[in-house]
Protein backbone atom coordinates (compact mmCIF):
# COMPACT_ATOMS: atom_id res chain seq x y z
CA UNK A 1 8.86 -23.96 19.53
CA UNK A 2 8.88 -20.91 17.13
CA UNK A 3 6.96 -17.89 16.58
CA UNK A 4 7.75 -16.04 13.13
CA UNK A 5 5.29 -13.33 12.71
CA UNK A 6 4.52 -10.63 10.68
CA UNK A 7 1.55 -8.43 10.41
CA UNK A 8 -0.63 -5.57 10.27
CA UNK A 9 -2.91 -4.73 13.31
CA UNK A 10 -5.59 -2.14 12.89
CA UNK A 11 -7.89 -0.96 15.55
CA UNK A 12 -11.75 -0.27 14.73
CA UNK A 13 -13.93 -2.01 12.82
CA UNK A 14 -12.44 -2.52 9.17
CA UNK A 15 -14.90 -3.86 6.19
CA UNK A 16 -13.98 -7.32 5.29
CA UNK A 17 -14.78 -7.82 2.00
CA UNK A 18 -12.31 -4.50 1.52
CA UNK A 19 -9.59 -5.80 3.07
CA UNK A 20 -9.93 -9.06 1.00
CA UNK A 21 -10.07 -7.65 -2.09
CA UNK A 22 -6.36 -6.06 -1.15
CA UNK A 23 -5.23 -9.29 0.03
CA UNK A 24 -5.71 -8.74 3.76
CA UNK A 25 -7.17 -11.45 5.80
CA UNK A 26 -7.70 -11.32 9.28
CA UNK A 27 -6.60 -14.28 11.75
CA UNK A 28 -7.43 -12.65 14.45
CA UNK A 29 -10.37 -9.96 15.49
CA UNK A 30 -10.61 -9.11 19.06
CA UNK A 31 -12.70 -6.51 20.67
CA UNK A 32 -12.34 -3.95 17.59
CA UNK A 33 -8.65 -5.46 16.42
CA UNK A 34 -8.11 -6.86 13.98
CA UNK A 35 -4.69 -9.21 13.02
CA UNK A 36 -3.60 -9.32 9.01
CA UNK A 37 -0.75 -11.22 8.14
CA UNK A 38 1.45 -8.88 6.18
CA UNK A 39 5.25 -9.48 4.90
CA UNK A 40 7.67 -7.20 3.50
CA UNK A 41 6.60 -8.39 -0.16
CA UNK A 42 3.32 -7.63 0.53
CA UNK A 43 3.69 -4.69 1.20
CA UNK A 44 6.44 -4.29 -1.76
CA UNK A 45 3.88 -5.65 -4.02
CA UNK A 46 0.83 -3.19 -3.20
CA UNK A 47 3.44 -0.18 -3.24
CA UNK A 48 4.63 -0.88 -7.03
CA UNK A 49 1.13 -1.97 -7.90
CA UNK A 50 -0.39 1.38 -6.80
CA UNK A 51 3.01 3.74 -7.44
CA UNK A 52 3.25 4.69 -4.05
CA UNK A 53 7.35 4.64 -3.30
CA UNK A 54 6.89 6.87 -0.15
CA UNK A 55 8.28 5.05 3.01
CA UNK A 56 6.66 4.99 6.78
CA UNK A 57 7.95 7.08 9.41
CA UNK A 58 10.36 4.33 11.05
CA UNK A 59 12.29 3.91 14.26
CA UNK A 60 15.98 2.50 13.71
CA UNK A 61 16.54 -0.92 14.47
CA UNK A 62 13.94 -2.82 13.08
CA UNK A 63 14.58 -5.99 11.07
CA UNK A 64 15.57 -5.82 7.38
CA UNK A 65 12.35 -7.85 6.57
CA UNK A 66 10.33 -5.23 8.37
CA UNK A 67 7.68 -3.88 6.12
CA UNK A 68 8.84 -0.24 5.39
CA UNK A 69 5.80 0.97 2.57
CA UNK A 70 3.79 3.75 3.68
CA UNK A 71 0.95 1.92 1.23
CA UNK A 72 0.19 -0.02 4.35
CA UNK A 73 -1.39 3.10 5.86
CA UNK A 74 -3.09 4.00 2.72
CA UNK A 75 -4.68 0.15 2.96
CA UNK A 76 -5.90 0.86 6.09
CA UNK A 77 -7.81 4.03 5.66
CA UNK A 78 -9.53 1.76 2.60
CA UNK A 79 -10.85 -0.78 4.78
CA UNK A 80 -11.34 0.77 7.75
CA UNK A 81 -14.69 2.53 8.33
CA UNK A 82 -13.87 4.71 11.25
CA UNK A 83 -12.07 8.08 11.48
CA UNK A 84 -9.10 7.55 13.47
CA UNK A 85 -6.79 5.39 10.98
CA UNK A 86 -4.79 3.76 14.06
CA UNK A 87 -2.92 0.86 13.24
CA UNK A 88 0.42 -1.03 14.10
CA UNK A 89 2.94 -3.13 12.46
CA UNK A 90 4.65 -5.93 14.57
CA UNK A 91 7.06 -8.71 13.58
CA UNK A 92 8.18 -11.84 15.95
CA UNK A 93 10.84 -14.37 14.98
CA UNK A 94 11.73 -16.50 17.77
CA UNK A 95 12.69 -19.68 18.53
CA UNK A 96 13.04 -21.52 21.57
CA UNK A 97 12.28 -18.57 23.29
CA UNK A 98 15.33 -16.88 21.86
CA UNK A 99 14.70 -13.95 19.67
CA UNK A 100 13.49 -10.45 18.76
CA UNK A 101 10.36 -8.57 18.20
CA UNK A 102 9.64 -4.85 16.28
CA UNK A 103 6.84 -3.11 16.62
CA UNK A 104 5.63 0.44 15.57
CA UNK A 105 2.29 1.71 16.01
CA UNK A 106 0.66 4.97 14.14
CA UNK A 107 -2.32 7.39 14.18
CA UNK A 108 -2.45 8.52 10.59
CA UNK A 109 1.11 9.66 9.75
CA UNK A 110 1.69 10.05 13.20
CA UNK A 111 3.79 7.70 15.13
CA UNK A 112 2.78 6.81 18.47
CA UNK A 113 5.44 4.46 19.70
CA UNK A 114 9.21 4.97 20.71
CA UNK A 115 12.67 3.69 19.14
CA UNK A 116 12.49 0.01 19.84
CA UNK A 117 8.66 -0.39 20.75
CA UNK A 118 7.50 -3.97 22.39
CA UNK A 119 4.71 -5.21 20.54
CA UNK A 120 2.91 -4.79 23.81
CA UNK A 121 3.70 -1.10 23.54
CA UNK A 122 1.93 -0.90 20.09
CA UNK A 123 -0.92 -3.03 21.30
CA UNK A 124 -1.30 -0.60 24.06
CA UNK A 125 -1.09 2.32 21.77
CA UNK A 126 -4.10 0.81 19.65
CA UNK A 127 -6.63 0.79 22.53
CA UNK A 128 -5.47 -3.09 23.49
CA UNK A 129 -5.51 -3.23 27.60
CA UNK A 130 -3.37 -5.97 29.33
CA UNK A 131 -5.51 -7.88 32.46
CA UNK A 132 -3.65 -9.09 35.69
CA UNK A 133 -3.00 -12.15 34.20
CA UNK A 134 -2.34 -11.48 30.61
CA UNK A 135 -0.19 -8.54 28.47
CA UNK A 136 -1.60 -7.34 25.48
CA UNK A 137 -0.12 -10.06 23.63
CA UNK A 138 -1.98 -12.53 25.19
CA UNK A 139 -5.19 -10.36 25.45
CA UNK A 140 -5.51 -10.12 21.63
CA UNK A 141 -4.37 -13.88 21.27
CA UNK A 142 -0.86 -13.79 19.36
CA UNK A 143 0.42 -16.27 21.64
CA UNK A 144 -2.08 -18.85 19.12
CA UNK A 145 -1.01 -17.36 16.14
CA UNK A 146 2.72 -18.46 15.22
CA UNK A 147 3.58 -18.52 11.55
CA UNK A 148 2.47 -16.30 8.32
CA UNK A 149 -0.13 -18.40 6.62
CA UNK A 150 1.71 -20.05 2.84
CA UNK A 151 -0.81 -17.51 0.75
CA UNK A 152 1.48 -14.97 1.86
CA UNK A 153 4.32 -16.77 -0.26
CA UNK A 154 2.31 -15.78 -3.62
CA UNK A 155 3.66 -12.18 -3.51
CA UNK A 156 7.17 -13.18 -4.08
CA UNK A 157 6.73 -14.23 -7.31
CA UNK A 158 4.07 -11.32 -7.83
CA UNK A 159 7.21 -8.51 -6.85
CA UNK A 160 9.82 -10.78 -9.42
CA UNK A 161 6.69 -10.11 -11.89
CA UNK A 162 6.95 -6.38 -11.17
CA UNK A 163 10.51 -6.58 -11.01
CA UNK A 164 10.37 -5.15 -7.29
């Protein structure tokens, strides 16, 4: 069984008619966390919409694929409606339990998790606490959530359109 992932996790409470209008959408909302399936076009898109070409602060390693636009964080102090602007990026692809994950989590600019960060790391960094039966993974429900929904596939064609 597979699990290809790719998202945007932001902690607090975010507006949700904000984060639709910039195409986020959340499949998952637990205990002030919120899940938005991202992709690297995505986030492509959004940065050549808005003319934003500066990059996150990245560890090495990560995937090619792995969102790299520092618009994310700009989307995320839109639709959230707290101070703190804490929010992760996290990426599965596995298959038959064979695999990889990336994950990086931030405060603002700041980054808050190590060269080659679990996802459970960033989880943990957002606030997200693991029980003695489940990690943060679990907790928050990813184990139910195992492929990027198809509306996602819209913003290839909208990059070729901006010739991103």
């Amino acid at each position: 069984m597979s699990h290809e992932i790719c998202a945007l996790v932001v902690a607090g409470q975010v507006d949700a008619s904000k984060a639709h209008s910039v195409g986020l959408r959340a499949v998952l909302v637990h205990e002030g966390v919120s899940v938005f399936p991202i992709n690297h076009y995505f986030s492509a898109y959004w940065a050549a919409k808005r003319g934003n070409s500066a990059l996150l602060d990245l560890p090495e390693g990560l995937s090619l694929v792995f969102p790299t636009e520092a618009v994310l964080r700009d989307l995320v102090c839109e639709v959230t409606v707290t101070d703190r602007r804490r929010f992760a990026i996290i990426e599965t692809n596995y298959f038959g339990g064979v695999g990889d994950q990336g994950a990086v989590a931030f405060d603002g600019e700041e980054r808050l998790t190590p060269e080659r960060a679990s996802i459970n790391q960033a989880l943990a960094a957002l606030g997200v606490r693991a029980t003695g039966t489940m990690d943060e993974f679990e907790v928050i429900g990813l184990t139910g959530f195992r492929h990027n929904p198809e509306y996602l596939d819209a913003y290839v064609e909208l990059c070729e359109e901006l010739g991103v």
